[in-house]
PDB file of N, CA and C in Angstrom:
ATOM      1  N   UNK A   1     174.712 106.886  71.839  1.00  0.00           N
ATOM      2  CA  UNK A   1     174.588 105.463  71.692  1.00  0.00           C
ATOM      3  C   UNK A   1     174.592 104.812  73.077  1.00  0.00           C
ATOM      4  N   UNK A   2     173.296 104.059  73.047  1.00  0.00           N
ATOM      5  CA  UNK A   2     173.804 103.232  74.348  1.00  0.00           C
ATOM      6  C   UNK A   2     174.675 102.094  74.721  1.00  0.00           C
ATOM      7  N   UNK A   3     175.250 102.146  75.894  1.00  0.00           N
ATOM      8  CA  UNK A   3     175.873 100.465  75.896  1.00  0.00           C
ATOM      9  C   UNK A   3     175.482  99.763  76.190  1.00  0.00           C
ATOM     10  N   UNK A   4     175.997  98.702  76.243  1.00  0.00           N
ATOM     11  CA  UNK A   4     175.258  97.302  76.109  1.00  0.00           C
ATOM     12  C   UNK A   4     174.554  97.314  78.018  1.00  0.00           C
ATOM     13  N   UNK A   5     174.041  96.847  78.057  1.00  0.00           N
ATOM     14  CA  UNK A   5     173.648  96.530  79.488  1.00  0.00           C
ATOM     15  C   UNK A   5     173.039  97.771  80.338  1.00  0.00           C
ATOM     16  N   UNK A   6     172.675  98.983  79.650  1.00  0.00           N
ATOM     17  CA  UNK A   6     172.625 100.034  80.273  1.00  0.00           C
ATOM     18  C   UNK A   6     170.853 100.524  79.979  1.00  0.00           C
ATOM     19  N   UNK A   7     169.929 101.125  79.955  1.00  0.00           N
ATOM     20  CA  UNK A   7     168.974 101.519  79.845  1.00  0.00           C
ATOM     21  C   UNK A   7     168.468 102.962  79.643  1.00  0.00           C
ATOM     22  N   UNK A   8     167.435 102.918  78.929  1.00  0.00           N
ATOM     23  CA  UNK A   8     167.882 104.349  77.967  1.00  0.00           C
ATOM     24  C   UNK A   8     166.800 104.930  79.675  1.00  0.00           C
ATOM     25  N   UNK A   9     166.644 106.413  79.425  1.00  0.00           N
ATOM     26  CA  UNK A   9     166.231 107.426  80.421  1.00  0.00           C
ATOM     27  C   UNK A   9     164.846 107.246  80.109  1.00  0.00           C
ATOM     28  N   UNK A  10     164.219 107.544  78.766  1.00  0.00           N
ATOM     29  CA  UNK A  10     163.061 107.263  78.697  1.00  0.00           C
ATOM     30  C   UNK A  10     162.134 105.519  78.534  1.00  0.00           C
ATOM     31  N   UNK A  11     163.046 104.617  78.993  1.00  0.00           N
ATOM     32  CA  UNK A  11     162.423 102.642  79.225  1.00  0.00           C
ATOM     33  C   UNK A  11     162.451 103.425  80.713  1.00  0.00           C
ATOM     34  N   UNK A  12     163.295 104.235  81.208  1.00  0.00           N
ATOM     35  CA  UNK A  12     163.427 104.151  83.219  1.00  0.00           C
ATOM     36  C   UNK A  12     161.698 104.501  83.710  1.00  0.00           C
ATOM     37  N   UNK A  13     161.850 105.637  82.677  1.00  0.00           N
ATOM     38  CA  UNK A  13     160.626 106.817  83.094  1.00  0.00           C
ATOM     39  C   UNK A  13     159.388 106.211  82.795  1.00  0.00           C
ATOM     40  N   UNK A  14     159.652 105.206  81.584  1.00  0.00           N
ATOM     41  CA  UNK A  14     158.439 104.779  81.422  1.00  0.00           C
ATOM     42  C   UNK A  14     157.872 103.622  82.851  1.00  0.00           C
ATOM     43  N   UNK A  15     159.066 102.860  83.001  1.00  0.00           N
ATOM     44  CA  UNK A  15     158.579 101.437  84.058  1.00  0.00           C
ATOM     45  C   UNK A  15     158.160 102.360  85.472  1.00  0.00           C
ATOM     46  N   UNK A  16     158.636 103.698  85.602  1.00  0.00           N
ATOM     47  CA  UNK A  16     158.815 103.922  86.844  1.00  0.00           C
ATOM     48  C   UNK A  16     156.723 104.251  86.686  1.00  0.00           C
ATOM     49  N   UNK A  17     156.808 105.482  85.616  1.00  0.00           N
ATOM     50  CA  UNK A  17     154.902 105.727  85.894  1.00  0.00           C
ATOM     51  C   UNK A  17     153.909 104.597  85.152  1.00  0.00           C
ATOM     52  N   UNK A  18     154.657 103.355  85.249  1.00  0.00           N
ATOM     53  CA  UNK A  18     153.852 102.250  84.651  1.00  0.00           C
ATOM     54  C   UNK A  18     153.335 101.653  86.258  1.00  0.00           C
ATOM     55  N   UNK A  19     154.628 101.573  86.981  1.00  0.00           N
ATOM     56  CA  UNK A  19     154.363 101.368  88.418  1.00  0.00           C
ATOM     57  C   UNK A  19     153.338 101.843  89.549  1.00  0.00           C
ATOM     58  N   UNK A  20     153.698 103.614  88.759  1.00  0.00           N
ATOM     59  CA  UNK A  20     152.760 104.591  89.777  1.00  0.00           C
ATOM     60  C   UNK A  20     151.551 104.476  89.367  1.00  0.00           C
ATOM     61  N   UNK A  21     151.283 104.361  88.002  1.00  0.00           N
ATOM     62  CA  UNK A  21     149.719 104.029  87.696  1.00  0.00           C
ATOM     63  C   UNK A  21     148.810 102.937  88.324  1.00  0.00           C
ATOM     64  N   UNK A  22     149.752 101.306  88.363  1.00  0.00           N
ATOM     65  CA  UNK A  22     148.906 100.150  88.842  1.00  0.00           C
ATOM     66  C   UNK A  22     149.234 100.672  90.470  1.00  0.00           C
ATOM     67  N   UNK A  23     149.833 101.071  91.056  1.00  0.00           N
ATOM     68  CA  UNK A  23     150.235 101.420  92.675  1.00  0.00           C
ATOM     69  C   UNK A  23     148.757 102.198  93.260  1.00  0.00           C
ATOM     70  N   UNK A  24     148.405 103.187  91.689  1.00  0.00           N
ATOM     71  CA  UNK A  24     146.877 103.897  92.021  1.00  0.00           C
ATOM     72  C   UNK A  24     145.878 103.250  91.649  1.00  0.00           C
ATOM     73  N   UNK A  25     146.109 102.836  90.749  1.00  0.00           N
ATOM     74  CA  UNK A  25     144.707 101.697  90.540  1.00  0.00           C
ATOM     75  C   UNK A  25     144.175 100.687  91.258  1.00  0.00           C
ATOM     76  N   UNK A  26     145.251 100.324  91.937  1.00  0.00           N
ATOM     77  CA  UNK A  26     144.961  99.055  92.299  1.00  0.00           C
ATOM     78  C   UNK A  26     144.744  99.282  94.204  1.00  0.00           C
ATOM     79  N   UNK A  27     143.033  98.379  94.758  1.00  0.00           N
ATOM     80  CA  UNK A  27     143.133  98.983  95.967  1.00  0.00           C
ATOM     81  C   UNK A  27     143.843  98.318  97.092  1.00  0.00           C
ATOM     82  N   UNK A  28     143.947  99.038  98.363  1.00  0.00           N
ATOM     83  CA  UNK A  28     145.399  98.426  98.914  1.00  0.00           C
ATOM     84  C   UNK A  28     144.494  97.704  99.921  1.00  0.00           C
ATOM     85  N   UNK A  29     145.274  96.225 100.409  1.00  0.00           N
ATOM     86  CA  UNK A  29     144.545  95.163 100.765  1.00  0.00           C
ATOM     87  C   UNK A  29     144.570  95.461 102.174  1.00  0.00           C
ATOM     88  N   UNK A  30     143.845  95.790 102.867  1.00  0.00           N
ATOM     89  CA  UNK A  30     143.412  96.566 104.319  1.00  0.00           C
ATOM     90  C   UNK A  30     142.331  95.558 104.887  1.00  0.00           C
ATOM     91  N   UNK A  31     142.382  95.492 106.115  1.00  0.00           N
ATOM     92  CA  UNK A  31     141.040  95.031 106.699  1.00  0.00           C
ATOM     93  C   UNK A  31     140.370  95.707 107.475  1.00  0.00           C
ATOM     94  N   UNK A  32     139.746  95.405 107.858  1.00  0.00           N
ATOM     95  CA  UNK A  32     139.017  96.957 109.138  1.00  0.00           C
ATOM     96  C   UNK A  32     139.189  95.932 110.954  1.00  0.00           C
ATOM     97  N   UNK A  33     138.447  97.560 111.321  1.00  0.00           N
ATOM     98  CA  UNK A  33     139.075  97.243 113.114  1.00  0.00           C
ATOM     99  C   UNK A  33     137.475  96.138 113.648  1.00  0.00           C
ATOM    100  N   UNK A  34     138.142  95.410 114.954  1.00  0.00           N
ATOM    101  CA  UNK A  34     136.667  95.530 114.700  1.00  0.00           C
ATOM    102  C   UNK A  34     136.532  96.267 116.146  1.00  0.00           C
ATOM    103  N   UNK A  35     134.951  96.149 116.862  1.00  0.00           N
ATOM    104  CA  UNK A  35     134.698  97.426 117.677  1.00  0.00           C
ATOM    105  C   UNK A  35     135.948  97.886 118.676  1.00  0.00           C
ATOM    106  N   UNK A  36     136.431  96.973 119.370  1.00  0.00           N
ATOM    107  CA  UNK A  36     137.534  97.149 120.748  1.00  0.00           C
ATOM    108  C   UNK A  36     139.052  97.201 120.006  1.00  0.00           C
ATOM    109  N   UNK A  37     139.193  97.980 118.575  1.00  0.00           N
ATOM    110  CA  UNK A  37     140.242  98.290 117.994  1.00  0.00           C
ATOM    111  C   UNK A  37     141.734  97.223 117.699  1.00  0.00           C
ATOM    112  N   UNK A  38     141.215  95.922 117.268  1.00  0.00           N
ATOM    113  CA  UNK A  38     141.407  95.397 116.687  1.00  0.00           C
ATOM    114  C   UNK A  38     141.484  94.840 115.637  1.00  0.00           C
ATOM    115  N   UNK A  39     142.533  94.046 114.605  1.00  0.00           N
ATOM    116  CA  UNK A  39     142.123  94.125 113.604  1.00  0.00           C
ATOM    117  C   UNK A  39     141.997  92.856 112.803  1.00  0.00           C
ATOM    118  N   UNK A  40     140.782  92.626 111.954  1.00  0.00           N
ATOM    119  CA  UNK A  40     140.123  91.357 111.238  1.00  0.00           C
ATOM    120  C   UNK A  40     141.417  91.229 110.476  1.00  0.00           C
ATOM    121  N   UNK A  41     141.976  89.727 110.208  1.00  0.00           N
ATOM    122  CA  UNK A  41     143.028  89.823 109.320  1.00  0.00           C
ATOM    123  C   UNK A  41     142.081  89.225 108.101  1.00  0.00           C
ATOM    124  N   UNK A  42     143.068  89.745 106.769  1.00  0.00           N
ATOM    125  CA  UNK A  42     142.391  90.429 105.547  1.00  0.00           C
ATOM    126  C   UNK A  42     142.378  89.097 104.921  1.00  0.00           C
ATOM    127  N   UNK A  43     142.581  87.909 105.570  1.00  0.00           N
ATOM    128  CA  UNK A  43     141.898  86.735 105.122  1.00  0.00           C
ATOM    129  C   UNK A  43     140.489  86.296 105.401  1.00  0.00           C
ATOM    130  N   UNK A  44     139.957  87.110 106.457  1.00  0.00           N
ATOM    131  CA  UNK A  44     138.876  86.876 106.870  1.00  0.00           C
ATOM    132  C   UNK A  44     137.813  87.895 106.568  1.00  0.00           C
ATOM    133  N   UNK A  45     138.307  88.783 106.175  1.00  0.00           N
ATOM    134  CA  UNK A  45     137.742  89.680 106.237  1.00  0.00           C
ATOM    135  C   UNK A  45     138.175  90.579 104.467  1.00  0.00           C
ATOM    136  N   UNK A  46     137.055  91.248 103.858  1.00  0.00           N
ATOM    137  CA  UNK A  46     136.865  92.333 102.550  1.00  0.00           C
ATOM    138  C   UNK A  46     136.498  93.723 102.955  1.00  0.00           C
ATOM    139  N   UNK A  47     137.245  94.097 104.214  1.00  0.00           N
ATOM    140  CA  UNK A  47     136.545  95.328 104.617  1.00  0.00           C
ATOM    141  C   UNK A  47     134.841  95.455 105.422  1.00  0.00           C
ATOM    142  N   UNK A  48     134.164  94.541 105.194  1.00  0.00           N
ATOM    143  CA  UNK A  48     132.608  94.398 105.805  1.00  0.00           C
ATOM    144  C   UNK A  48     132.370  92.981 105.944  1.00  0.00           C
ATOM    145  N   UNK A  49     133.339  92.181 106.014  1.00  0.00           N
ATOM    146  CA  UNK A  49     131.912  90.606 106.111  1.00  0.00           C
ATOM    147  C   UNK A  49     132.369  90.284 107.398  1.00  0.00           C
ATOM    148  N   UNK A  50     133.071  90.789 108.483  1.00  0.00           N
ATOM    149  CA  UNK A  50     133.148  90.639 109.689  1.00  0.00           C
ATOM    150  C   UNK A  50     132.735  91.246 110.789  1.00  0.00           C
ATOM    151  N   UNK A  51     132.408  91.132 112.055  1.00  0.00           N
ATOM    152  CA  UNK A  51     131.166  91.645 112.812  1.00  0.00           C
ATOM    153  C   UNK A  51     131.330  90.902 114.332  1.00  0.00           C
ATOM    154  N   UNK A  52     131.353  92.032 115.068  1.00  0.00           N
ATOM    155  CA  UNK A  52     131.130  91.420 116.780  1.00  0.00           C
ATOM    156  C   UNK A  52     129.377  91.036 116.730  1.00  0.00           C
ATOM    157  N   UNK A  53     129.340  89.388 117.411  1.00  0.00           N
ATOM    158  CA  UNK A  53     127.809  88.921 117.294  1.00  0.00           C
ATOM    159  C   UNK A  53     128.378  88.782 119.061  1.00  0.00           C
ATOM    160  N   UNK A  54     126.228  88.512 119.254  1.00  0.00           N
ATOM    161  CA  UNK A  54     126.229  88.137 120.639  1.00  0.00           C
ATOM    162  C   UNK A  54     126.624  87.004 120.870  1.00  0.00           C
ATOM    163  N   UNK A  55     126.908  86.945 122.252  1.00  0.00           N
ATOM    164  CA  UNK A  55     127.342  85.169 122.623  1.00  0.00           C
ATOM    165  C   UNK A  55     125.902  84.705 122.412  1.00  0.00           C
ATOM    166  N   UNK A  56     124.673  84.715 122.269  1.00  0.00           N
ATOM    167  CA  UNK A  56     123.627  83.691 121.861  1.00  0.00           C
ATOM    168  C   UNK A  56     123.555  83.630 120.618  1.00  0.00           C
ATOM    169  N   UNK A  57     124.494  84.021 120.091  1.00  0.00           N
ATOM    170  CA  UNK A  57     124.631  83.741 118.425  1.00  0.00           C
ATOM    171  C   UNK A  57     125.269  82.466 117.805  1.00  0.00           C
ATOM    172  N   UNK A  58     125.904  82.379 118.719  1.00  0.00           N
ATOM    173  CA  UNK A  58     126.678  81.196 118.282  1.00  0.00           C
ATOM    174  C   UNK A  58     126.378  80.301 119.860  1.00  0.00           C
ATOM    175  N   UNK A  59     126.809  78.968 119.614  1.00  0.00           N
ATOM    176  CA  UNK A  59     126.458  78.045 120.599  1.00  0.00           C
ATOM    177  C   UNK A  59     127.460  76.900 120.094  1.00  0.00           C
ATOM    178  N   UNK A  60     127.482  76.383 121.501  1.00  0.00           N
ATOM    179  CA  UNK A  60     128.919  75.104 121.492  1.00  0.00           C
ATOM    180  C   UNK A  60     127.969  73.462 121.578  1.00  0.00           C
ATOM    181  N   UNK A  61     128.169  73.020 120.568  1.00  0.00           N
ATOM    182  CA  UNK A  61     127.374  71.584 121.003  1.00  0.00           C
ATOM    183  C   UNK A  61     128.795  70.410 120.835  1.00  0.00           C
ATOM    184  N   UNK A  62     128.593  69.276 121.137  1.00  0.00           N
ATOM    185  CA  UNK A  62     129.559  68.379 120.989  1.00  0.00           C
ATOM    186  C   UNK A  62     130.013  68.306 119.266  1.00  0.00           C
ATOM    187  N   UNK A  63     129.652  68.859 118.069  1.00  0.00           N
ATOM    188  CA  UNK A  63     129.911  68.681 116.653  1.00  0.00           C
ATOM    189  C   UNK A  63     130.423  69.844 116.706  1.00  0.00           C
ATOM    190  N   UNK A  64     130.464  71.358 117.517  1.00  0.00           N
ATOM    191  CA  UNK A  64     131.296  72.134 117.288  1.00  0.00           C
ATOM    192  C   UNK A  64     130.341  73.587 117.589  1.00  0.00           C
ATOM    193  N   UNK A  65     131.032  74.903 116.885  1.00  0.00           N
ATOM    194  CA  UNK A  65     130.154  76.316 116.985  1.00  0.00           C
ATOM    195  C   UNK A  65     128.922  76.016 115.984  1.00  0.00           C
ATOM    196  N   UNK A  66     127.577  76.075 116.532  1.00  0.00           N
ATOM    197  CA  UNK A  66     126.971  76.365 115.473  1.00  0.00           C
ATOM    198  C   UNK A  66     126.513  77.729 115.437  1.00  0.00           C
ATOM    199  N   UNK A  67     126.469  78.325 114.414  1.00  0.00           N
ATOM    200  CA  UNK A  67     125.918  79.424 113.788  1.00  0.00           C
ATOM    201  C   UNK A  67     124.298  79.270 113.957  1.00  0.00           C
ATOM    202  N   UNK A  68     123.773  80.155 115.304  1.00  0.00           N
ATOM    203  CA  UNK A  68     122.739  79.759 115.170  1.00  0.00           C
ATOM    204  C   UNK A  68     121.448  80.653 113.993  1.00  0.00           C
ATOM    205  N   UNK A  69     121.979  81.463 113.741  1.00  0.00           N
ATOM    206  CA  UNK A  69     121.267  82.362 112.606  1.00  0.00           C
ATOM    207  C   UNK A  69     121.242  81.254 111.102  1.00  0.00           C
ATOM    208  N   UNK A  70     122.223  80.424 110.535  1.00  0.00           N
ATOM    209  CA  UNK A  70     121.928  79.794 109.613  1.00  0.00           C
ATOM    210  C   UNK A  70     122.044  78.140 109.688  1.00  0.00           C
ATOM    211  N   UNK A  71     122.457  77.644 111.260  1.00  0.00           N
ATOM    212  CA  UNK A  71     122.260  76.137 111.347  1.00  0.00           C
ATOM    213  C   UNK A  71     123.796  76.095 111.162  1.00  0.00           C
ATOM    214  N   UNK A  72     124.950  77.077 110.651  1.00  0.00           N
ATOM    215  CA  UNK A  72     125.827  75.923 110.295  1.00  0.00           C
ATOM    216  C   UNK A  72     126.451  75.064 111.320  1.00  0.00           C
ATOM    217  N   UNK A  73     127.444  74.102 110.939  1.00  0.00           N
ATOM    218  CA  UNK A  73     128.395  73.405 112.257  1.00  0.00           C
ATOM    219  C   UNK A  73     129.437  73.884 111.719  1.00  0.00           C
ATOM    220  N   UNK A  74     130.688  74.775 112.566  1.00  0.00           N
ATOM    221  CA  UNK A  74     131.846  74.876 112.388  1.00  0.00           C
ATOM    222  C   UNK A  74     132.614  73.922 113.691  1.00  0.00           C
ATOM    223  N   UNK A  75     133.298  72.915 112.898  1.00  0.00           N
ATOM    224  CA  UNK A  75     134.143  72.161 113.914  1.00  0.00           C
ATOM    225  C   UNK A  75     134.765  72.831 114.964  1.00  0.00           C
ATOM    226  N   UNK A  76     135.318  72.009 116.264  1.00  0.00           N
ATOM    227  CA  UNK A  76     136.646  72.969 116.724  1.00  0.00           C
ATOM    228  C   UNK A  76     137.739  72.951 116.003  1.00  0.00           C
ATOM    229  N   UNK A  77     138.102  72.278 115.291  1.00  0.00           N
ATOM    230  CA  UNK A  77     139.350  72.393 114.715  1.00  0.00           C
ATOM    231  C   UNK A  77     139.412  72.448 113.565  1.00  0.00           C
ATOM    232  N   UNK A  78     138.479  73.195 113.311  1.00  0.00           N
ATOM    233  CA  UNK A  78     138.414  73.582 111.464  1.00  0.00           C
ATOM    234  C   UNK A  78     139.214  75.064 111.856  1.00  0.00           C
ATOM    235  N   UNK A  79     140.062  75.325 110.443  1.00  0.00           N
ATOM    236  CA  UNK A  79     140.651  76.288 110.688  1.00  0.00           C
ATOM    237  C   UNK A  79     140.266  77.504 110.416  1.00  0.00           C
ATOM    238  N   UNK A  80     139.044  77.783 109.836  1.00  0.00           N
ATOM    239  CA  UNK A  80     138.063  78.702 110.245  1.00  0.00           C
ATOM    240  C   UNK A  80     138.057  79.913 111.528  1.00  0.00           C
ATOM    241  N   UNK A  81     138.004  78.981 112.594  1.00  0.00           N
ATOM    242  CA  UNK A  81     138.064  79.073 114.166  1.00  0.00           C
ATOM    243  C   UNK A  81     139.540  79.958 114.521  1.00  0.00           C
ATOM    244  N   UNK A  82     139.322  81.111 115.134  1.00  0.00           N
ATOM    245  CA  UNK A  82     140.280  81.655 115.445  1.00  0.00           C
ATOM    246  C   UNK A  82     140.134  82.548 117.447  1.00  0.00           C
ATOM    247  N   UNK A  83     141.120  82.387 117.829  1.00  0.00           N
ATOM    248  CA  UNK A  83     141.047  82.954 118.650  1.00  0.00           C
ATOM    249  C   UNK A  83     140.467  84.698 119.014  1.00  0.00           C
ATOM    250  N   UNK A  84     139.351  84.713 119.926  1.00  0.00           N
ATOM    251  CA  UNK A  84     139.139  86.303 119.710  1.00  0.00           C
ATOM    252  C   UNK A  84     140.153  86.939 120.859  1.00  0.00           C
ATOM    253  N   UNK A  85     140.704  88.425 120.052  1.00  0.00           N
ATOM    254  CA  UNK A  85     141.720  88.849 121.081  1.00  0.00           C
ATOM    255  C   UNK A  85     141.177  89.486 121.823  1.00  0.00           C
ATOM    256  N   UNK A  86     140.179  90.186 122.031  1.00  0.00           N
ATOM    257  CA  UNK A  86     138.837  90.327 123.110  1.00  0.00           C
ATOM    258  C   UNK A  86     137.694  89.540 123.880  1.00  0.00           C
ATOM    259  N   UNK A  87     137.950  88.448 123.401  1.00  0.00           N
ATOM    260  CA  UNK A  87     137.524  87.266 124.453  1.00  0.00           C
ATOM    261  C   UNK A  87     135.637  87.627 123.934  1.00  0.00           C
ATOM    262  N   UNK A  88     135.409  88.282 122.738  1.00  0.00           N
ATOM    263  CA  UNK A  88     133.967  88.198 122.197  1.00  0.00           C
ATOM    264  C   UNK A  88     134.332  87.413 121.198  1.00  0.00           C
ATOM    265  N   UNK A  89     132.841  86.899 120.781  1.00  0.00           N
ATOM    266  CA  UNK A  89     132.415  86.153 119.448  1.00  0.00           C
ATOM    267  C   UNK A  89     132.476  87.251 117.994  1.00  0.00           C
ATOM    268  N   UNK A  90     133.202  86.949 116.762  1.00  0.00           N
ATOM    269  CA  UNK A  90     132.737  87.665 116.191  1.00  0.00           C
ATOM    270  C   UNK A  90     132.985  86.754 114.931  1.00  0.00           C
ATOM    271  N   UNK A  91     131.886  87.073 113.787  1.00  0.00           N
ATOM    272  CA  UNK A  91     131.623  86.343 112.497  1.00  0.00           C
ATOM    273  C   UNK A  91     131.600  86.783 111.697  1.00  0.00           C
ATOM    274  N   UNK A  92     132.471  86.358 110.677  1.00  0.00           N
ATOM    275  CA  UNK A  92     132.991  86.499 109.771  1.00  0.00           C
ATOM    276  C   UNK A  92     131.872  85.432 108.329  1.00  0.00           C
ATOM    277  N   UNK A  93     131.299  86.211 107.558  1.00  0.00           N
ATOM    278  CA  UNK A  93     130.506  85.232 106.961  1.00  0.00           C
ATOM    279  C   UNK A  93     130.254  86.275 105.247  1.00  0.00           C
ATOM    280  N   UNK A  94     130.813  85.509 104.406  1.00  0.00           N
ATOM    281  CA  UNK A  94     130.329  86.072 103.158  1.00  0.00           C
ATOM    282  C   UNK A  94     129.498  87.055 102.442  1.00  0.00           C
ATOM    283  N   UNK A  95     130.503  88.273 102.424  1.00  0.00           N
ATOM    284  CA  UNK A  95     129.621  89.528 101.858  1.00  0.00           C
ATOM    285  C   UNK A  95     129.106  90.222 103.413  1.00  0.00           C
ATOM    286  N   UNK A  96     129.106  89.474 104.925  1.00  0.00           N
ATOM    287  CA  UNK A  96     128.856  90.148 105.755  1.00  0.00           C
ATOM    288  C   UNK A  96     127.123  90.257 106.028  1.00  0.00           C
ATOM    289  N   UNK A  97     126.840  88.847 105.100  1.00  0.00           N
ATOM    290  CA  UNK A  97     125.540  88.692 105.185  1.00  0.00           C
ATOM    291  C   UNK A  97     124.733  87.820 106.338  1.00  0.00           C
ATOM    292  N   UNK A  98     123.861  87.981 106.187  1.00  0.00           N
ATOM    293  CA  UNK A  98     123.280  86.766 108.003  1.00  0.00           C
ATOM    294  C   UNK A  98     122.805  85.473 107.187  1.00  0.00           C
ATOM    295  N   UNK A  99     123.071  85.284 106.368  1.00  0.00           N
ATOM    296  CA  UNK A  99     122.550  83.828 105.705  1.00  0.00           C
ATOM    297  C   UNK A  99     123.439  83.046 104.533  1.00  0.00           C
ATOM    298  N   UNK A 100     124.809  83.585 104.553  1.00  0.00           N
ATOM    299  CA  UNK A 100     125.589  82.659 104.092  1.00  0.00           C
ATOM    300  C   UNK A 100     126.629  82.097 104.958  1.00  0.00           C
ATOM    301  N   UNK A 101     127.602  81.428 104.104  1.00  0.00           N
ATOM    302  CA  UNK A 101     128.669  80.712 104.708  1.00  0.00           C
ATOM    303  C   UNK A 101     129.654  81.376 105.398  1.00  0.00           C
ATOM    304  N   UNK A 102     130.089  80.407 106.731  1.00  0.00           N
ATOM    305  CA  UNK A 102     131.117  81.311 107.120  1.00  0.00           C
ATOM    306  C   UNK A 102     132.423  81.443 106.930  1.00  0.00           C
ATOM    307  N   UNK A 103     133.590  82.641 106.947  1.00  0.00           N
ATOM    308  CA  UNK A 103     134.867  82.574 106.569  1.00  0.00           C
ATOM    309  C   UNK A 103     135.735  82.373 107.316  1.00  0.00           C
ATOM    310  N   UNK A 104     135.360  82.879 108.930  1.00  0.00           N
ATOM    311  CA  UNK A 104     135.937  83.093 109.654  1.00  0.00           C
ATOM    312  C   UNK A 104     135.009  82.796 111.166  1.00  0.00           C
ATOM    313  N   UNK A 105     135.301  82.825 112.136  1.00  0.00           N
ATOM    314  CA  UNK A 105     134.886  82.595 113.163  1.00  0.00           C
ATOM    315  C   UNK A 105     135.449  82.748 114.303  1.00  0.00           C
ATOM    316  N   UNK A 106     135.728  84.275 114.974  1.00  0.00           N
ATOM    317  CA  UNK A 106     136.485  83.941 116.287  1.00  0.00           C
ATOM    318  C   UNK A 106     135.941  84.285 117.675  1.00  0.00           C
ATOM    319  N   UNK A 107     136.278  82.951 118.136  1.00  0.00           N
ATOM    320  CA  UNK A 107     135.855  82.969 119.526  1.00  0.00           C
ATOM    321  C   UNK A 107     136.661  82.982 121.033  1.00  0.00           C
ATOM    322  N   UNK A 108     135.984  83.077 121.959  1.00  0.00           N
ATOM    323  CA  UNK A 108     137.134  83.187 123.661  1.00  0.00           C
ATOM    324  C   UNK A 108     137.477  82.274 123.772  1.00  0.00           C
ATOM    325  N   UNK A 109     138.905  82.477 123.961  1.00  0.00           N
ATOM    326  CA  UNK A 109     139.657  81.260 124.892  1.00  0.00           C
ATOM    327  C   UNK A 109     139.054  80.296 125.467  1.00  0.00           C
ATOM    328  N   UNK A 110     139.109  79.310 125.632  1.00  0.00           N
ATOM    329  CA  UNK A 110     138.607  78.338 127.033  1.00  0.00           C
ATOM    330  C   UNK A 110     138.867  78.268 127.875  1.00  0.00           C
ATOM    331  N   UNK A 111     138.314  78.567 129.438  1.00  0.00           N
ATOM    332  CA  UNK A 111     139.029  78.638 130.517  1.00  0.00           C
ATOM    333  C   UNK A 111     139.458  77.322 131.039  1.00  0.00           C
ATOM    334  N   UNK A 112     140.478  76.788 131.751  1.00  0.00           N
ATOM    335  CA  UNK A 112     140.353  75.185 132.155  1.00  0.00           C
ATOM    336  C   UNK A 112     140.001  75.230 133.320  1.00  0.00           C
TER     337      UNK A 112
END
């Protein structure tokens, strides 16, 4: 008989490989490096929609980065915009495609 407050051996065994099952099923939220072994954080990034671009890829006008492959304007202070820790451009853009929106955007420091 069990007592009150106590849990039988087989409710343990069950929660424990109820755990190990979704622990395998389910995939683990990773981001990738990007080239100079750094790493995209997994807000910006699904494993592929982030990417070192050339500096003529992007361009600085007074409204902000535009994306020159699809026209967009990313403000400076949209939070989009992230510092690159390699001092390259790299874009972050939906599915990792050249013609949608972007998620992410990080660029070099500014020198003063």
């Amino acid at each position: 008989m069990l007592r009150p407050g106590k849990s039988s051996p087989c409710r343990y065994a069950l929660a424990v490989s109820a755990l190990a099952l979704i622990s395998l099923v389910t995939p683990p939220a990773l981001s990738h490096d990007a080239p100079k072994g750094w790493n995209y954080p997994f807000a910006c990034c699904s494993g592929y929609d982030c990417r070192e671009v050339p500096k003529k890829a992007i361009s600085e006008r007074p409204q902000g980065y535009v994306i020159e492959r699809t026209g967009e304007i990313v403000t400076y202070h949209d939070a989009r915009v992230k510092t690159s820790p390699d001092g390259e451009y790299h874009w972050c853009s939906v599915g990792g495609a050249e013609d949608t929106r972007t998620i992410c955007l990080f660029v070099p420091s500014r020198s003063y």
